[in-house]
Protein backbone atom coordinates (compact mmCIF):
# COMPACT_ATOMS: atom_id res chain seq x y z
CA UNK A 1 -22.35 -1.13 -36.61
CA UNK A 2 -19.13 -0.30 -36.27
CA UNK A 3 -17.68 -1.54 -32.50
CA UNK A 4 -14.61 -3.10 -32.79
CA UNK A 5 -11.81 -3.22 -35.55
CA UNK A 6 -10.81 -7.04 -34.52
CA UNK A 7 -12.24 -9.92 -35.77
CA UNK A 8 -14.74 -10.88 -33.18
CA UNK A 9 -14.83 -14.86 -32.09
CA UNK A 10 -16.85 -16.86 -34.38
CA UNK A 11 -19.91 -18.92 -33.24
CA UNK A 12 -21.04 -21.99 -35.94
CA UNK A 13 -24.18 -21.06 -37.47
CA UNK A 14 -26.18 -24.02 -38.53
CA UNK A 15 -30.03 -24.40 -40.09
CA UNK A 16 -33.08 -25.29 -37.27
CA UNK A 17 -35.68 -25.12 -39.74
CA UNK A 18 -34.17 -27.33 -42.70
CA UNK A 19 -33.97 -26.94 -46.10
CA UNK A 20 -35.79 -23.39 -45.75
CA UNK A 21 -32.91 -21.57 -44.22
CA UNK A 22 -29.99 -20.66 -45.52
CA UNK A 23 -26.67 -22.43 -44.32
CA UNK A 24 -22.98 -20.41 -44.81
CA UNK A 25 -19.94 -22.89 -43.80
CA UNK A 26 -17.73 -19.58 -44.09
CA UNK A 27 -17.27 -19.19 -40.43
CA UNK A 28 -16.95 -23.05 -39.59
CA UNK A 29 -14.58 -23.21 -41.79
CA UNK A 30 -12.24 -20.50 -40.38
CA UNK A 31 -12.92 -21.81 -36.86
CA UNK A 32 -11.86 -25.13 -38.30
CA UNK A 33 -8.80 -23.70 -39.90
CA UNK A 34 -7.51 -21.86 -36.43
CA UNK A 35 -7.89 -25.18 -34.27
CA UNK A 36 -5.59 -26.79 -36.76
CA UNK A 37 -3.16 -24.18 -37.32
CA UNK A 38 -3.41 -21.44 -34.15
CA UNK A 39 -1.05 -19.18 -35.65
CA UNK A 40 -3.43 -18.38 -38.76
CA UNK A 41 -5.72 -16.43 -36.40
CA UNK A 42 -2.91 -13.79 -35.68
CA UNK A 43 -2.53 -13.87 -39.67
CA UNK A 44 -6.31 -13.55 -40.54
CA UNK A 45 -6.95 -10.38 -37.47
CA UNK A 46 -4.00 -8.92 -38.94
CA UNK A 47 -5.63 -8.99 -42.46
CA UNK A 48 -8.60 -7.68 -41.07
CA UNK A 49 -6.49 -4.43 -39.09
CA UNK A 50 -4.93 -4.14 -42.12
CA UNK A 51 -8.35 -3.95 -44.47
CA UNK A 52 -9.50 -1.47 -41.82
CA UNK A 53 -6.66 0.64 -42.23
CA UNK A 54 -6.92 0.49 -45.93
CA UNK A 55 -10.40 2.02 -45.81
CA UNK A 56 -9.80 5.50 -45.68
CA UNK A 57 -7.09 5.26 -48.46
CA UNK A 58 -9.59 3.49 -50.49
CA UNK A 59 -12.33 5.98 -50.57
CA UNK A 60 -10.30 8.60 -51.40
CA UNK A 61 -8.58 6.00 -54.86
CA UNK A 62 -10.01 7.41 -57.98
CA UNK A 63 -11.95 3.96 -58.35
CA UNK A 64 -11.82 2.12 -61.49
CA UNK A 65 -13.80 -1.50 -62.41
CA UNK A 66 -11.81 -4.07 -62.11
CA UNK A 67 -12.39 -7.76 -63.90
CA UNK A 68 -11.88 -10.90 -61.93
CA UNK A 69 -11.09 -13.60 -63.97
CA UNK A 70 -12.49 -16.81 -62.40
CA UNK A 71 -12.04 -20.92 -62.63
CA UNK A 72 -14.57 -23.15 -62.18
CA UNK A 73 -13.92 -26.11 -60.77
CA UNK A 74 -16.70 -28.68 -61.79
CA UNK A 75 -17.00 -31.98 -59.50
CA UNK A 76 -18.86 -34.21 -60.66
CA UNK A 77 -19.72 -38.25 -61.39
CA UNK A 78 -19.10 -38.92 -64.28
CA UNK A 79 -22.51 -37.69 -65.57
CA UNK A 80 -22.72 -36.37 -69.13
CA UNK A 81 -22.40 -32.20 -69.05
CA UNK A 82 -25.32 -30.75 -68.23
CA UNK A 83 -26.54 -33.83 -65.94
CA UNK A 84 -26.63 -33.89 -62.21
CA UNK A 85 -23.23 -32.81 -60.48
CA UNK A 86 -21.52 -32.46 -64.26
CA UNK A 87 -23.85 -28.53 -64.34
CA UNK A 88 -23.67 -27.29 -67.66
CA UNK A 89 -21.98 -24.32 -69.56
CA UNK A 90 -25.11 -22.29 -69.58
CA UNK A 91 -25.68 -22.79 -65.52
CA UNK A 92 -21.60 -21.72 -64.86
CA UNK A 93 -22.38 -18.88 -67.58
CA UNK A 94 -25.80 -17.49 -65.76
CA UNK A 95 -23.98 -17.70 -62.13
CA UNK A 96 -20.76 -15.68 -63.66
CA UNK A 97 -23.24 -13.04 -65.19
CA UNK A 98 -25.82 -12.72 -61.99
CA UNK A 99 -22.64 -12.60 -59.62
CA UNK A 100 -21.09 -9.70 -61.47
CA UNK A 101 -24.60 -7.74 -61.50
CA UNK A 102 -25.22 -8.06 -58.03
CA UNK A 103 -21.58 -6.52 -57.49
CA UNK A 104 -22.07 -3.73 -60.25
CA UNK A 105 -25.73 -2.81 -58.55
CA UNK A 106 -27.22 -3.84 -61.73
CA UNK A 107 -29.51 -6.55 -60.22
CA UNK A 108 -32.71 -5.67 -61.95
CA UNK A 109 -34.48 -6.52 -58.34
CA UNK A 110 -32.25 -3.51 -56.80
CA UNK A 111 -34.24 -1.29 -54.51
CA UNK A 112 -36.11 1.63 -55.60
CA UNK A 113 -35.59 5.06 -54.75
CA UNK A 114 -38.45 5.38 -52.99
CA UNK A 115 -36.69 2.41 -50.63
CA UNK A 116 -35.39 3.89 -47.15
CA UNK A 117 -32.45 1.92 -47.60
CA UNK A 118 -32.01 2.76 -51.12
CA UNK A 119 -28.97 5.23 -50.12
CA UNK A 120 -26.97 2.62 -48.43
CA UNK A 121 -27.01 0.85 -52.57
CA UNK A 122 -23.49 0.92 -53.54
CA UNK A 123 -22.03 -0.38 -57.33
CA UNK A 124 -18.75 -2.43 -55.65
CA UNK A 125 -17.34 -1.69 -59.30
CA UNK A 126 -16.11 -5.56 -59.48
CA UNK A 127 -16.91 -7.51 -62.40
CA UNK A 128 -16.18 -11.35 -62.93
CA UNK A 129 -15.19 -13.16 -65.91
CA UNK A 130 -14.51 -17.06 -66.72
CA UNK A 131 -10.83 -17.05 -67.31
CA UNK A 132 -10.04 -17.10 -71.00
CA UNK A 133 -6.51 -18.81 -70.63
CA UNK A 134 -4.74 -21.10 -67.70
CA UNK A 135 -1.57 -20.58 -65.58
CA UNK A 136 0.51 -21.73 -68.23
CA UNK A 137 -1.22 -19.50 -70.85
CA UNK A 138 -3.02 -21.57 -72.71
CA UNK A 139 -6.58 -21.03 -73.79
CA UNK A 140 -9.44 -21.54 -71.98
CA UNK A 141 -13.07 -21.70 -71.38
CA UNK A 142 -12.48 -20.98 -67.29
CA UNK A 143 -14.58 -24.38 -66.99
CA UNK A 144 -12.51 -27.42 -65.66
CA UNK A 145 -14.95 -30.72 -65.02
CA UNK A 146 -13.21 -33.05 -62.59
CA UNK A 147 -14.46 -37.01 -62.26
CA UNK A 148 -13.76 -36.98 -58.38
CA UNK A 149 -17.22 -38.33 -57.31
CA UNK A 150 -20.27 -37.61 -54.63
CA UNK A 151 -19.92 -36.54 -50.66
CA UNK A 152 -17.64 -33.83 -50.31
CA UNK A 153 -17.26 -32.47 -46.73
CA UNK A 154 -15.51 -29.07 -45.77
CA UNK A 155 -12.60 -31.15 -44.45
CA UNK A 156 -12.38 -33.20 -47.79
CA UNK A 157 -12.58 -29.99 -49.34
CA UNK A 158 -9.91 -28.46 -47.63
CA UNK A 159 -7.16 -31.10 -47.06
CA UNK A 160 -7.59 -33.28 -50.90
CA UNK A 161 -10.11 -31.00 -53.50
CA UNK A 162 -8.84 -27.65 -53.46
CA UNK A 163 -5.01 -28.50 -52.73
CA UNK A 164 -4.81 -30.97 -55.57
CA UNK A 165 -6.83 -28.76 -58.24
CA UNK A 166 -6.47 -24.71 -57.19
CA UNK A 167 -5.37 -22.14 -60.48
CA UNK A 168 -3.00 -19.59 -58.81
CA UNK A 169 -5.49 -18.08 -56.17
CA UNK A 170 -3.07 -15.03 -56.76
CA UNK A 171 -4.81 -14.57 -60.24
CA UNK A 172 -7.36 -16.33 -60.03
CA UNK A 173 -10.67 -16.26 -57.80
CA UNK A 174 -11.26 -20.41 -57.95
CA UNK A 175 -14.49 -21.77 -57.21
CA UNK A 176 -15.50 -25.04 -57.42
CA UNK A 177 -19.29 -26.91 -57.25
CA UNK A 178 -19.46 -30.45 -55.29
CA UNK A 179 -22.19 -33.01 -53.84
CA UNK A 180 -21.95 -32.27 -50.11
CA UNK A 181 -21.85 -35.43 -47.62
CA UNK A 182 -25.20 -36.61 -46.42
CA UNK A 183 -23.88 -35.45 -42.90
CA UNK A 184 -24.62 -31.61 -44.54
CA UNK A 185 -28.16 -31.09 -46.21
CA UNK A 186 -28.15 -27.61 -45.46
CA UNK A 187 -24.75 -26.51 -46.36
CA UNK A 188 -24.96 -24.11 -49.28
CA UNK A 189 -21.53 -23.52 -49.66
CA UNK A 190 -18.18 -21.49 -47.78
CA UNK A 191 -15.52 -19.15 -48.41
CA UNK A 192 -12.07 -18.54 -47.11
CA UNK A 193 -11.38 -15.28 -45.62
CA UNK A 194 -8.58 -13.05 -46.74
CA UNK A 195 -5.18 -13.85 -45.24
CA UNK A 196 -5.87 -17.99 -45.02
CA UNK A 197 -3.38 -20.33 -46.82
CA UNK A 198 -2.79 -19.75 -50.65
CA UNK A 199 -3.88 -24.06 -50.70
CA UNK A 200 -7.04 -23.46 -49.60
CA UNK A 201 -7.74 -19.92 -51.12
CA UNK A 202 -11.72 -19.25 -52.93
CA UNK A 203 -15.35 -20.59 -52.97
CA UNK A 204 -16.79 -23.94 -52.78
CA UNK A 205 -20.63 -24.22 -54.04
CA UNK A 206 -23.46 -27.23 -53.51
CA UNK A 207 -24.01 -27.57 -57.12
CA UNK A 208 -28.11 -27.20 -57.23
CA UNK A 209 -27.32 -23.17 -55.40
CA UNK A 210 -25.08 -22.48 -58.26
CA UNK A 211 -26.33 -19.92 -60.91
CA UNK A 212 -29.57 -19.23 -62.33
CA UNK A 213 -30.54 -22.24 -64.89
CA UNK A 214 -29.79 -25.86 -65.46
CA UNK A 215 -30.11 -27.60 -61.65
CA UNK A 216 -30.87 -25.26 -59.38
CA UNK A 217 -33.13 -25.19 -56.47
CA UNK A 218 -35.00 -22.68 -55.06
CA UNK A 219 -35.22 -20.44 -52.90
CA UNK A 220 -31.44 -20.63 -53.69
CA UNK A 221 -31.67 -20.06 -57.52
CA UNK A 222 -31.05 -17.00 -58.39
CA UNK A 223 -26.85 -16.75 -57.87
CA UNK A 224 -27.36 -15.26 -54.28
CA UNK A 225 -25.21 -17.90 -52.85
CA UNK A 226 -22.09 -17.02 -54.51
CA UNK A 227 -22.60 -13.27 -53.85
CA UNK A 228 -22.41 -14.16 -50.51
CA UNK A 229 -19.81 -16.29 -49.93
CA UNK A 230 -17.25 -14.13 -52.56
CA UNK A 231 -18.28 -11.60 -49.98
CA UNK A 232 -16.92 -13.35 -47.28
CA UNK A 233 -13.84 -14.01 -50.09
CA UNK A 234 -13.42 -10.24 -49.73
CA UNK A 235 -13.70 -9.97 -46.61
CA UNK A 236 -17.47 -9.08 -45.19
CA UNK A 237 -18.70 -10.77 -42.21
CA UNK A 238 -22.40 -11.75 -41.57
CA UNK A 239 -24.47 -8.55 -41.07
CA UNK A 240 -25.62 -9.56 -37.84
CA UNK A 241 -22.00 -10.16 -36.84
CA UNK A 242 -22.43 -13.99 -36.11
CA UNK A 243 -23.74 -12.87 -31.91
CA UNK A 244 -26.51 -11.81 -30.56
CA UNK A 245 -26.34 -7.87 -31.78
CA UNK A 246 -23.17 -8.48 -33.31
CA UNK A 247 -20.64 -6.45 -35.22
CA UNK A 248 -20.06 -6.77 -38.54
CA UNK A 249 -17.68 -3.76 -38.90
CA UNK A 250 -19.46 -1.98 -40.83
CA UNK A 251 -20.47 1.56 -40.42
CA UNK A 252 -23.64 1.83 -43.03
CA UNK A 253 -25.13 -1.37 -42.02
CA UNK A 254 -28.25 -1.08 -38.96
CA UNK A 255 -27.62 -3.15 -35.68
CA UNK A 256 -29.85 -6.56 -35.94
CA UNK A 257 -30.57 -8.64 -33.55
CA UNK A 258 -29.49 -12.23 -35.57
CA UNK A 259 -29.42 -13.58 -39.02
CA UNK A 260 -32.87 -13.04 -40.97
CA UNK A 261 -34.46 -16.13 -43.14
CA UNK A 262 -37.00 -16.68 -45.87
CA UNK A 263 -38.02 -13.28 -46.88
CA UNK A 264 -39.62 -10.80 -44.46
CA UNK A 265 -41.51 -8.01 -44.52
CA UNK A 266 -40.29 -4.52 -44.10
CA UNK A 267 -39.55 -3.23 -42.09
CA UNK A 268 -37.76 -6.18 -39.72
CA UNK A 269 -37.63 -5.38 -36.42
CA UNK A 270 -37.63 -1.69 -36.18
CA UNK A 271 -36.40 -0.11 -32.94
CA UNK A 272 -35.12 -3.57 -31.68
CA UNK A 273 -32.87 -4.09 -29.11
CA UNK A 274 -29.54 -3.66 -30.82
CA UNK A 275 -30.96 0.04 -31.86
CA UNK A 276 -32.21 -0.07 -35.16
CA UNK A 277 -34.11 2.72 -35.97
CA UNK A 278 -37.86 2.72 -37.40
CA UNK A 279 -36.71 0.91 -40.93
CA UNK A 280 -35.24 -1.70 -38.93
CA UNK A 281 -32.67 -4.76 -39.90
CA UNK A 282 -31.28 -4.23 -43.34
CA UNK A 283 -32.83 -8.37 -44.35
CA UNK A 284 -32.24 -7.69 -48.10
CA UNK A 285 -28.06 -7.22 -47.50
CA UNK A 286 -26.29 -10.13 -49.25
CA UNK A 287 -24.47 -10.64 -46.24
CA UNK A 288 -27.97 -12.04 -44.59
CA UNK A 289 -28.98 -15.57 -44.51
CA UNK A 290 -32.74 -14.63 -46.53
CA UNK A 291 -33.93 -16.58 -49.70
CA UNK A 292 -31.94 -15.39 -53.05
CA UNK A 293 -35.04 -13.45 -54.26
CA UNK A 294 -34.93 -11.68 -51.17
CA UNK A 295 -31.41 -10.32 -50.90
CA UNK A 296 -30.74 -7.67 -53.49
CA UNK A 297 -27.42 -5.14 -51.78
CA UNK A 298 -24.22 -4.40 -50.75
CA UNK A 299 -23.34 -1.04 -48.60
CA UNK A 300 -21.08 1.86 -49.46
CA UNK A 301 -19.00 0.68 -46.38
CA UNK A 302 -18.96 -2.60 -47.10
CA UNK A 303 -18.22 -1.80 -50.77
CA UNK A 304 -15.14 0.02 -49.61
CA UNK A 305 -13.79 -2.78 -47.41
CA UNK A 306 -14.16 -5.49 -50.20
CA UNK A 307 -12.35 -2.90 -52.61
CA UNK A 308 -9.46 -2.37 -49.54
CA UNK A 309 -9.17 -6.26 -50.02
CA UNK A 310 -8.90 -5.87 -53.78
CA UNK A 311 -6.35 -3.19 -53.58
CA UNK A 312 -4.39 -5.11 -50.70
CA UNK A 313 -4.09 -8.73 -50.24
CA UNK A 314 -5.86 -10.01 -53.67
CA UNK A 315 -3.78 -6.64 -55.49
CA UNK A 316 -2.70 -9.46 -57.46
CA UNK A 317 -5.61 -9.85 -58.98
CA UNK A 318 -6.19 -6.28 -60.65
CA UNK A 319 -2.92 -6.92 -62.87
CA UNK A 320 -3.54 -10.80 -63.84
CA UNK A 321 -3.94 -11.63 -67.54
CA UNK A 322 -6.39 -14.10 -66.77
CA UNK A 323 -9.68 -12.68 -68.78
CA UNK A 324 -7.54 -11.60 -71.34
CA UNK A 325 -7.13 -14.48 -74.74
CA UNK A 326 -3.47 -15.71 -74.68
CA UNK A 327 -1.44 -14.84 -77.35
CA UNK A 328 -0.79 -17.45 -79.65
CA UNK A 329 2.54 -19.25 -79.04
CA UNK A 330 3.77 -16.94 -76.39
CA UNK A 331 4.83 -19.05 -73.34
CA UNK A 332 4.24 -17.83 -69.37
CA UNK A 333 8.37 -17.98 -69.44
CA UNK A 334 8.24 -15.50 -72.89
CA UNK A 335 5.80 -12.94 -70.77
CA UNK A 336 7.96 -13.21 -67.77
CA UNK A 337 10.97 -12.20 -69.97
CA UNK A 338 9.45 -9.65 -71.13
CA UNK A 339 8.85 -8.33 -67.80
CA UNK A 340 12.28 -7.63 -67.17
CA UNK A 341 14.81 -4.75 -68.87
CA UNK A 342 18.50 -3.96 -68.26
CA UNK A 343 20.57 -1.65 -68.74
CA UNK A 344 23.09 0.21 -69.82
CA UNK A 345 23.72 -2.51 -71.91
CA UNK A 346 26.74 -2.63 -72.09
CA UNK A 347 27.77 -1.74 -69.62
CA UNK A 348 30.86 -0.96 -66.93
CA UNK A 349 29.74 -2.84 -64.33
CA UNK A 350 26.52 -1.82 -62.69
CA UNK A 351 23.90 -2.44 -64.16
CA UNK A 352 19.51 -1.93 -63.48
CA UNK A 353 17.05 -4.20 -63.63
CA UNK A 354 13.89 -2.78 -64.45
CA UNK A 355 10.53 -5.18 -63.89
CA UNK A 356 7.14 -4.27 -64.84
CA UNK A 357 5.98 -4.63 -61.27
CA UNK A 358 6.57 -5.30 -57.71
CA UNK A 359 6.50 -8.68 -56.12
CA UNK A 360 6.55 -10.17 -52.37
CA UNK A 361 8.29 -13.21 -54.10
CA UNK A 362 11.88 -13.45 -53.84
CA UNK A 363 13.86 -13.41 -57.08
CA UNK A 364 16.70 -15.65 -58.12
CA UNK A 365 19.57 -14.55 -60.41
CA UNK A 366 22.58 -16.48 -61.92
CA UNK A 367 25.12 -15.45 -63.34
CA UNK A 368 27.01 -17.35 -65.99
CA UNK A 369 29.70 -17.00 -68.97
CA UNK A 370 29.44 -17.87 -72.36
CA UNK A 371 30.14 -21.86 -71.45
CA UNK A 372 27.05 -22.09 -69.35
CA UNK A 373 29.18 -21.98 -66.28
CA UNK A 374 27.48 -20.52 -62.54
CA UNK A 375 29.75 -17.83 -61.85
CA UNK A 376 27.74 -16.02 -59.53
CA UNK A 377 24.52 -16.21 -57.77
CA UNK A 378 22.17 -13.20 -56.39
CA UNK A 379 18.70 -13.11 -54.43
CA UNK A 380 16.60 -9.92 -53.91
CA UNK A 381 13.96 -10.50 -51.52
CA UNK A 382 10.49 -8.71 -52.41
CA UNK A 383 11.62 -7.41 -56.21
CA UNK A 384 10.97 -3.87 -56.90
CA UNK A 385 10.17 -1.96 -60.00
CA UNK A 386 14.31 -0.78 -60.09
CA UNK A 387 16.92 -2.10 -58.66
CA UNK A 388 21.09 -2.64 -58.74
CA UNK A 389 23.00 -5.37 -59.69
CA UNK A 390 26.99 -4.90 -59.16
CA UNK A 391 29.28 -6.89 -61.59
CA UNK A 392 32.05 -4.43 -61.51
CA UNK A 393 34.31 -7.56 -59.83
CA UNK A 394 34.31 -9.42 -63.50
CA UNK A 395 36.29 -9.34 -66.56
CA UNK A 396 35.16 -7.94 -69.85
CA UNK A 397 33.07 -9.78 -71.81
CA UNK A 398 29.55 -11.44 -72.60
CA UNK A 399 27.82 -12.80 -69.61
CA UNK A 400 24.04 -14.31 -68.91
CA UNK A 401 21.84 -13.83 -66.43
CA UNK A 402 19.03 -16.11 -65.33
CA UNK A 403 16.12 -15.02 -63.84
CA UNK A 404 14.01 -17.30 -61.50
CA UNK A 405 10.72 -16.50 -59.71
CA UNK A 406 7.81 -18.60 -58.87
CA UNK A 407 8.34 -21.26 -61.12
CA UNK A 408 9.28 -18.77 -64.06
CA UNK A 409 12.54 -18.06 -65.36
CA UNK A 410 14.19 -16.18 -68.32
CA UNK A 411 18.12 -15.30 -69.65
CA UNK A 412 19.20 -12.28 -70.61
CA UNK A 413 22.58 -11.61 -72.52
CA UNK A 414 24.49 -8.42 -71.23
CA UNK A 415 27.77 -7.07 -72.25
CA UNK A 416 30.50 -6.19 -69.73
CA UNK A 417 33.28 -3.36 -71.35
CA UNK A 418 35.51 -2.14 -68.86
């Protein structure tokens, strides 16, 4: 129900009927986030213009899967693993594998052909792995348990937890399970939208709604939450657009009058006054607030915009290392280095600098003798595959180069024969 290509004004949705109905913080949260800092607004709409625009390119990509690799963050009370908020392995493992079949349409409660929405089924082609080594590149088992105690609220969440313990949200899709406040029962859990600060960036999960084993309560037990709110990580809005016949700008998905709960009978609504047709409100979208056994799709359109995320502000993502085992010994500095080629070397004077791909961040050369000694320093803003470097000024003779970027640096030796 595709209206509008800006992202409409948020209302808060909260539960009326308990426990029973689903509760997203997703939208809270960014409403919270744009009273305390008015200019991300501006940021976020332009994220979501920019998705939009991405949509045709991305339908016409020759579309591969892509692995996220993922950290979770465990909170817990200093429980023994596998007790209370300290959930164990086996619950993180089931919620990794039921998240990454609900993206690859591989659900075994998908819709059957005979379905009339069964057309509107769409593989996302994402796929989700727990990281297999950390920022610095050592190994891990994507699991990271954290003793920081019971009552988490959003705010909490947002100004101390995430700040204090986020991976690189640039390579990493972080999510982390908590005890929420007493003051939020019904919160299941909330996601920052695309184009937020880096800080702040992922998923945070009520423990019992995460995965598919160990402590999880139903009608939230089947991974459903987490499909939901990494669709709001991606980019998707509630399929009833958060209003009364909202927009969730989408194209494939039917109007609906407001969010659906527990698990209705089809079809919901047909002909209502938004102008669904005879099959009515698409209930079983992920994007809906129904019980976990109850939601079971995502769209071709929405598909597309969570893959115009992928391939634009989370690009980052597609190249990171993080599901791959780290090479023994081999430091984050060692990789970095091996990122970046010169040459000629020797050379006269000017010389290329070849990187194994671009980057927004700014990098930081120095140039130095044989001593050690600064002679020179250089700064390209938003590196590029190839570019020039002039040091046709200085003498013949063996110089270093230092390269700096994002907390990585490497030397390289060159040779200057004039």
């Amino acid at each position: 129900m595709l209206r509008s290509l800006l992202l409409i004004s948020f209302t808060v949705i909260f539960s009326s009927a308990g426990f029973s109905q689903r509760t997203c913080g997703t939208v809270e949260n960014y409403n919270q986030m744009i009273l305390k800092n008015p200019v991300l607004r501006e940021q976020i709409e332009n994220e979501v213009k920019a998705i939009t625009d991405r949509n045709e390119l991305t339908k016409r990509r020759t579309q591969v899967v892509v692995a996220i690799p993922v950290v979770v963050h465990v909170i817990h009370n200093n429980e023994a693993i596998g007790t209370g908020t300290n959930i164990s392995d086996a619950q993180i493992q089931s919620q990794i594998q039921a998240m990454t079949k609900d993206f690859r349409l591989l659900n075994p409660d998908s819709l059957q052909p005979s379905h009339p929405f069964w057309q509107f089924t769409c593989d996302v082609l994402i796929e989700f792995c727990l990281a297999r080594q950390t920022p610095g590149g050592q190994p891990s088992t994507g699991i990271e348990r954290l003793n920081r105690g019971l009552d988490w609220s959003m705010s909490d969440c947002n100004n101390i937890l995430k700040p204090q313990t986020i991976w690189d949200p640039h390579r990493y899709l972080n999510l982390w399970t908590v005890d929420w406040e007493p003051g939020s029962p019904d919160l299941l859990g909330y996601a920052q939208f695309p184009g937020g600060p880096d800080e702040t960036d992922g998923v945070v999960i009520g423990y019992t709604n995460f995965g598919t084993t160990g402590n999880v309560l139903a009608p939230y037990n089947l991974g459903r939450t987490v499909t939901h709110e990494v669709g709001h990580w991606f980019g998707l809005q509630h399929i009833w657009g958060d209003a009364f016949c909202g927009d969730d700008l989408i194209s494939d998905t039917p109007p609906q009058v407001s969010d659906n709960v527990n698990c209705p009978t089809f079809p919901r609504r047909p002909f209502n006054s938004c102008g669904s047709n005879a099959n009515g409100e698409m209930y079983m979208n992920y994007m809906d607030y129904v019980d976990d056994r109850c939601m079971v799709m995502f769209t071709y359109e929405q598909a597309v915009r969570m893959n115009s995320t992928l391939y634009g502000s989370r690009a980052s993502l597609i190249t990171s290392n993080g599901c791959s085992t780290p090479n023994p010994g081999i430091s984050e500095n060692e990789i970095f280095g091996q990122k970046i080629n010169l040459y000629p070397n020797p050379t006269s004077g000017h010389i290329k600098i070849r990187v194994a791909e671009n980057s927004s961040e700014s990098l930081n050369i120095i140039l130095t003798d044989v001593l050690g000694r600064s002679i020179k320093h250089f700064t390209i803003d938003n590196a590029q595959e190839f570019m020039d470097l002039d040091l046709s000024e200085f003498s013949s003779g063996f110089y270093f180069l230092q390269f700096h970027q994002k907390g990585l640096s490497t030397i390289k030796k060159i040779n200057l024969i004039k």
